[in-house]
Protein backbone atom coordinates (compact mmCIF):
# COMPACT_ATOMS: atom_id res chain seq x y z
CA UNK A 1 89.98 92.14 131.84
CA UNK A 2 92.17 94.39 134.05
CA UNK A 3 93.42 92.75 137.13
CA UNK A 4 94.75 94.18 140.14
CA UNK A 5 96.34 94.02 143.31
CA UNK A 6 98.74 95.62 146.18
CA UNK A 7 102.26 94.00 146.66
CA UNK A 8 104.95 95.76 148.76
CA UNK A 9 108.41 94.60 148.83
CA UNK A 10 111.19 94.70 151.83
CA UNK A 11 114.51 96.98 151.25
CA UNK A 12 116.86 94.96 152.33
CA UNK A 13 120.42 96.40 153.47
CA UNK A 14 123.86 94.99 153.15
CA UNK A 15 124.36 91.71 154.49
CA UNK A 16 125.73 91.75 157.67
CA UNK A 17 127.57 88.75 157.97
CA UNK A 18 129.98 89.88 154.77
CA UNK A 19 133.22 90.63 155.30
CA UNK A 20 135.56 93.40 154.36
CA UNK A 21 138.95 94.09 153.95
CA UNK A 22 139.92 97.81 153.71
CA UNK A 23 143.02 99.75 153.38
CA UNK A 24 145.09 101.15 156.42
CA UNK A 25 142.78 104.87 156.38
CA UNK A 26 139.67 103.48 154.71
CA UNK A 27 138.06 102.53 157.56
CA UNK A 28 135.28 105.53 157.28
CA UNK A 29 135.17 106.19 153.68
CA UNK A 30 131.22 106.40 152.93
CA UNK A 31 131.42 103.24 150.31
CA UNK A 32 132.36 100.81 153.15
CA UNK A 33 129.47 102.05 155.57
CA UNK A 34 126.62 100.17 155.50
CA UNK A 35 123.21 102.06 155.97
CA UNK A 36 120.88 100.71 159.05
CA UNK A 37 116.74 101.37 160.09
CA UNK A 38 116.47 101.64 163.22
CA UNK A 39 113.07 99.83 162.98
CA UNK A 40 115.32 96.95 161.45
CA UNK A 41 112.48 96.77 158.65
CA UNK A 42 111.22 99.45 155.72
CA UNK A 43 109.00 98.49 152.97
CA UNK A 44 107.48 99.74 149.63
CA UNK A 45 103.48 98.88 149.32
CA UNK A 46 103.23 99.07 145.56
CA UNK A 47 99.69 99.01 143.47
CA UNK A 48 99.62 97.86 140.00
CA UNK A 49 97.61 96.05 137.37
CA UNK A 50 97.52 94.47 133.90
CA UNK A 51 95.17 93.19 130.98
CA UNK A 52 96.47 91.47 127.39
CA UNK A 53 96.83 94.52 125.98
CA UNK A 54 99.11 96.52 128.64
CA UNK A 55 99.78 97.41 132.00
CA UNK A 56 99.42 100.07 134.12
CA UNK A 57 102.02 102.38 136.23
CA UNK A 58 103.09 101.20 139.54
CA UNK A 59 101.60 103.68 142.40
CA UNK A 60 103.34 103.53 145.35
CA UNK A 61 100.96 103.38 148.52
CA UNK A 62 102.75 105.88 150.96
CA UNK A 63 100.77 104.41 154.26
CA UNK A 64 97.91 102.59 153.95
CA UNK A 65 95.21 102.37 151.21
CA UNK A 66 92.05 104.63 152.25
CA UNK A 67 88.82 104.53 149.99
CA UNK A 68 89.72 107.84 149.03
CA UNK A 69 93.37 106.93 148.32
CA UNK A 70 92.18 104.01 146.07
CA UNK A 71 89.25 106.06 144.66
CA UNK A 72 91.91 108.08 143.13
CA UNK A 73 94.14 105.13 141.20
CA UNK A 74 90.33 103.98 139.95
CA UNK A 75 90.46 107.88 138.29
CA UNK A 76 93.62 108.69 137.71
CA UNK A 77 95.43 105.61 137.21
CA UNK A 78 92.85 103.17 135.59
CA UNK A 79 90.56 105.43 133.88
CA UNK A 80 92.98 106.75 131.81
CA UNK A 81 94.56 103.53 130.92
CA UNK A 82 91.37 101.87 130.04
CA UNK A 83 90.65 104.87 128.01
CA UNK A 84 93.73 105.03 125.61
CA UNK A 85 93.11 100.86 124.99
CA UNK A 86 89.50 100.51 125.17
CA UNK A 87 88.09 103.32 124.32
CA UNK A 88 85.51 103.27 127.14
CA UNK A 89 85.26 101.49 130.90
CA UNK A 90 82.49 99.42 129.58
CA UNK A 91 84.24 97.55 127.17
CA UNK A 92 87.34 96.40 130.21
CA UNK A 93 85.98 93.89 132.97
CA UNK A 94 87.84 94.86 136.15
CA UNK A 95 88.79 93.12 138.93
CA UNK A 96 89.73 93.82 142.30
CA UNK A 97 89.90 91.65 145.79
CA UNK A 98 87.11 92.69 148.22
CA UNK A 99 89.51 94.73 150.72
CA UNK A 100 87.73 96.94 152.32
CA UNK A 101 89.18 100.02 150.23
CA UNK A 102 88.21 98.57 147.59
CA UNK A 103 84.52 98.42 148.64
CA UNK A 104 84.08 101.97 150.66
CA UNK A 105 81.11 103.66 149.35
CA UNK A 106 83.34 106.20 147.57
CA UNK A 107 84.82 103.85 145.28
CA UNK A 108 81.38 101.92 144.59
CA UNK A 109 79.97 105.70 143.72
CA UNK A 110 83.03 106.32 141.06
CA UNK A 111 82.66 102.82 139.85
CA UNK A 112 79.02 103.10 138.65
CA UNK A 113 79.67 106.84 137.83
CA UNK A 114 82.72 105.89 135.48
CA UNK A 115 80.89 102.35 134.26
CA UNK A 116 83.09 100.28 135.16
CA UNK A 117 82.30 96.06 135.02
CA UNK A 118 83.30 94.60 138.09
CA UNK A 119 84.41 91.10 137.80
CA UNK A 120 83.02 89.39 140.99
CA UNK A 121 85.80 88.20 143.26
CA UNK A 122 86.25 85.19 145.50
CA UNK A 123 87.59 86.38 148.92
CA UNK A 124 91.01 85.66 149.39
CA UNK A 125 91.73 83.58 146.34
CA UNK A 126 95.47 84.51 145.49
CA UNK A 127 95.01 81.46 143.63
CA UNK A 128 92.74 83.40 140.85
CA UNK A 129 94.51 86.05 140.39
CA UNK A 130 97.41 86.03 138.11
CA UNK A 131 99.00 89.05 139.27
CA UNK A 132 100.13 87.65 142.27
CA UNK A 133 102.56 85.48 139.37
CA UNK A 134 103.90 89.28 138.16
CA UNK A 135 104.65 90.34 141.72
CA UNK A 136 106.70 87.23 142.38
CA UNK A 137 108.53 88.00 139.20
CA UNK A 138 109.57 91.31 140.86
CA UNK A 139 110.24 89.90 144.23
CA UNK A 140 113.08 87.49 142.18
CA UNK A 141 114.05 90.12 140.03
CA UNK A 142 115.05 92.74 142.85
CA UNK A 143 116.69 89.57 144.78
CA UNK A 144 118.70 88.99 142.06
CA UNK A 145 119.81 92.90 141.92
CA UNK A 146 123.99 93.31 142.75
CA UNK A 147 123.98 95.81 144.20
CA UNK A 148 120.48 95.32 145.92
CA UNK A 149 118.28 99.08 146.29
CA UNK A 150 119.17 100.53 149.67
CA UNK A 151 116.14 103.38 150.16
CA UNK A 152 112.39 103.15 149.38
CA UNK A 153 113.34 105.20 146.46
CA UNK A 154 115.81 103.36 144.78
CA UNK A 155 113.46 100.29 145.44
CA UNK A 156 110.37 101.89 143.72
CA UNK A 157 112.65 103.07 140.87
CA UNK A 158 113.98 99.59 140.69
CA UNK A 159 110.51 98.11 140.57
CA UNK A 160 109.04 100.04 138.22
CA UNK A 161 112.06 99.80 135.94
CA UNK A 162 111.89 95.93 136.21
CA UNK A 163 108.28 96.00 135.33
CA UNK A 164 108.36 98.13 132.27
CA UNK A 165 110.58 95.20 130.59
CA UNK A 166 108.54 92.46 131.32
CA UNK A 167 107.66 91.30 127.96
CA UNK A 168 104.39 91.81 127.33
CA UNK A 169 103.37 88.06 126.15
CA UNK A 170 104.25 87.34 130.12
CA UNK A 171 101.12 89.07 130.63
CA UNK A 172 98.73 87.62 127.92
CA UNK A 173 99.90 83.97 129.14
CA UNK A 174 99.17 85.20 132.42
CA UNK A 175 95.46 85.95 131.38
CA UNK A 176 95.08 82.90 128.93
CA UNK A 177 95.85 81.02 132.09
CA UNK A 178 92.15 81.55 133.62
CA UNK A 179 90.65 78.96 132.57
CA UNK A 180 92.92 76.53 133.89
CA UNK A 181 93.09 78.11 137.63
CA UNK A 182 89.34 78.79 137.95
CA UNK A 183 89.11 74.25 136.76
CA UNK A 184 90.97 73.89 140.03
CA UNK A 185 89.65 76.17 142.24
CA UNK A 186 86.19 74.97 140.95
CA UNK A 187 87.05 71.04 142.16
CA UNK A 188 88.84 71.75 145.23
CA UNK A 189 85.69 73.99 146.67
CA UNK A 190 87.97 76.78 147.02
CA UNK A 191 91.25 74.98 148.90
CA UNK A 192 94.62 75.97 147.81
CA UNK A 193 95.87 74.50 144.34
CA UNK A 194 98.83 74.62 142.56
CA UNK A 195 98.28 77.85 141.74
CA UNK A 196 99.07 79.39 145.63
C-alpha cells in the first residue's frame, strides 16, 4: 500500500527578538542582515508518499494542485516507483484523500488506464493516514535546524535531505500501525482519536 498526501511547511526567518552585538564598521556586513517577505509569510507545499518497501521523491507543488498537475505525479512520480518495487500498479493498493485533484476526471482516466487499486478513503481522516506521522517528523526536524533554511529553496533541499535519512523501518512501523488506527476510528464512528 502506497500512501500519500500534501504537506507544506513555513520558512521561517531570523528571529526578531535576538540580539546582536557587532563590531564598530560591521553594522552592514551581509551576515548580520536578516532577510524579510514582505507578505510576512512564504511556504513550501510539498507532495510525497511511502509504502514498506520505499518512498517516493518529494515534488514540490509550485501553486496549487490542478488535476492535471497531480495527474502528472500519478505518471511520473508514482508509476515509476511502483514499477521498480512491484513490478506492476496492480500488485500496490494506493491511497489518496478525496481532494478534489485527486478526483478530476483526468486523474480517474490515468488511474484505470495505468491499473491502479484505489484504497477507498474516509474524508478527512488525518487520523488514518500515517503519513501525516512522517510530515510531523519533518516539521520537528527543520525546527530543530541551526541555522534554520531562509528561501523556499534551501527549505525544499532541507526537506528532502531530511527525508532521504529517515530510516526506513520508520516507515514499515508506520504501515504495521493500520490496524490499530482503523480499531479506533471504527469505535469512535469516525471522531478524532489518539491518532489526530
Amino acid at each position: 500500500m502506497l500512501f500519500t498526501d500534501e504537506s507544506s511547511y513555513e520558512v521561517r526567518g531570523v528571529d526578531k527578538h535576538k540580539r546582536l552585538w557587532r563590531a564598530k564598521g560591521e553594522r552592514f556586513l551581509t551576515e548580520y542582515l536578516a532577510s524579510s517577505f514582505k507578505s510576512g509569510r512564504e511556504t513550501v507545499m510539498v507532495w510525497g508518499g511511502f509504502f514498506a518497501a520505499g518512498r517516493t521523491k518529494l515534488v514540490w507543488v509550485k501553486g496549487q494542485i490542478t488535476g492535471a498537475s497531480y495527474a502528472e505525479m500519478l505518471l511520473d512520480v508514482v508509476y515509476s516507483k511502483i514499477q521498480v518495487i512491484f513490478g506492476d500498479t496492480e500488485s500496490c493498493v494506493l491511497q489518496e484523500d478525496i481532494a478534489p485533484p485527486h478526483t478530476a476526471n483526468v486523474c480517474r482516466a490515468i488511474r484505470k488506464e495505468l491499473g491502479y487499486c484505489l484504497l477507498p478513503w474516509v474524508p478527512q481522516s488525518p487520523d488514518l493516514n500515517p503519513i501525516e506521522n512522517a510530515w510531523d517528523y519533518l516539521e520537528w526536524a527543520i525546527r530543530a535546524m541551526n541555522p534554520q533554511p531562509k528561501t523556499k529553496e534551501d527549505l525544499l533541499q532541507a526537506l528532502s535531505d531530511t527525508c532521504d535519512i529517515i530510516p526506513q523501518s520508520d516507515f514499515v512501523s508506520l504501515v504495521d500501525s493500520m490496524p490499530t488506527r482503523t480499531v479506533p476510528m471504527t469505535k469512535t464512528k469516525g471522531f478524532p482519536t489518539k491518532y489526530l
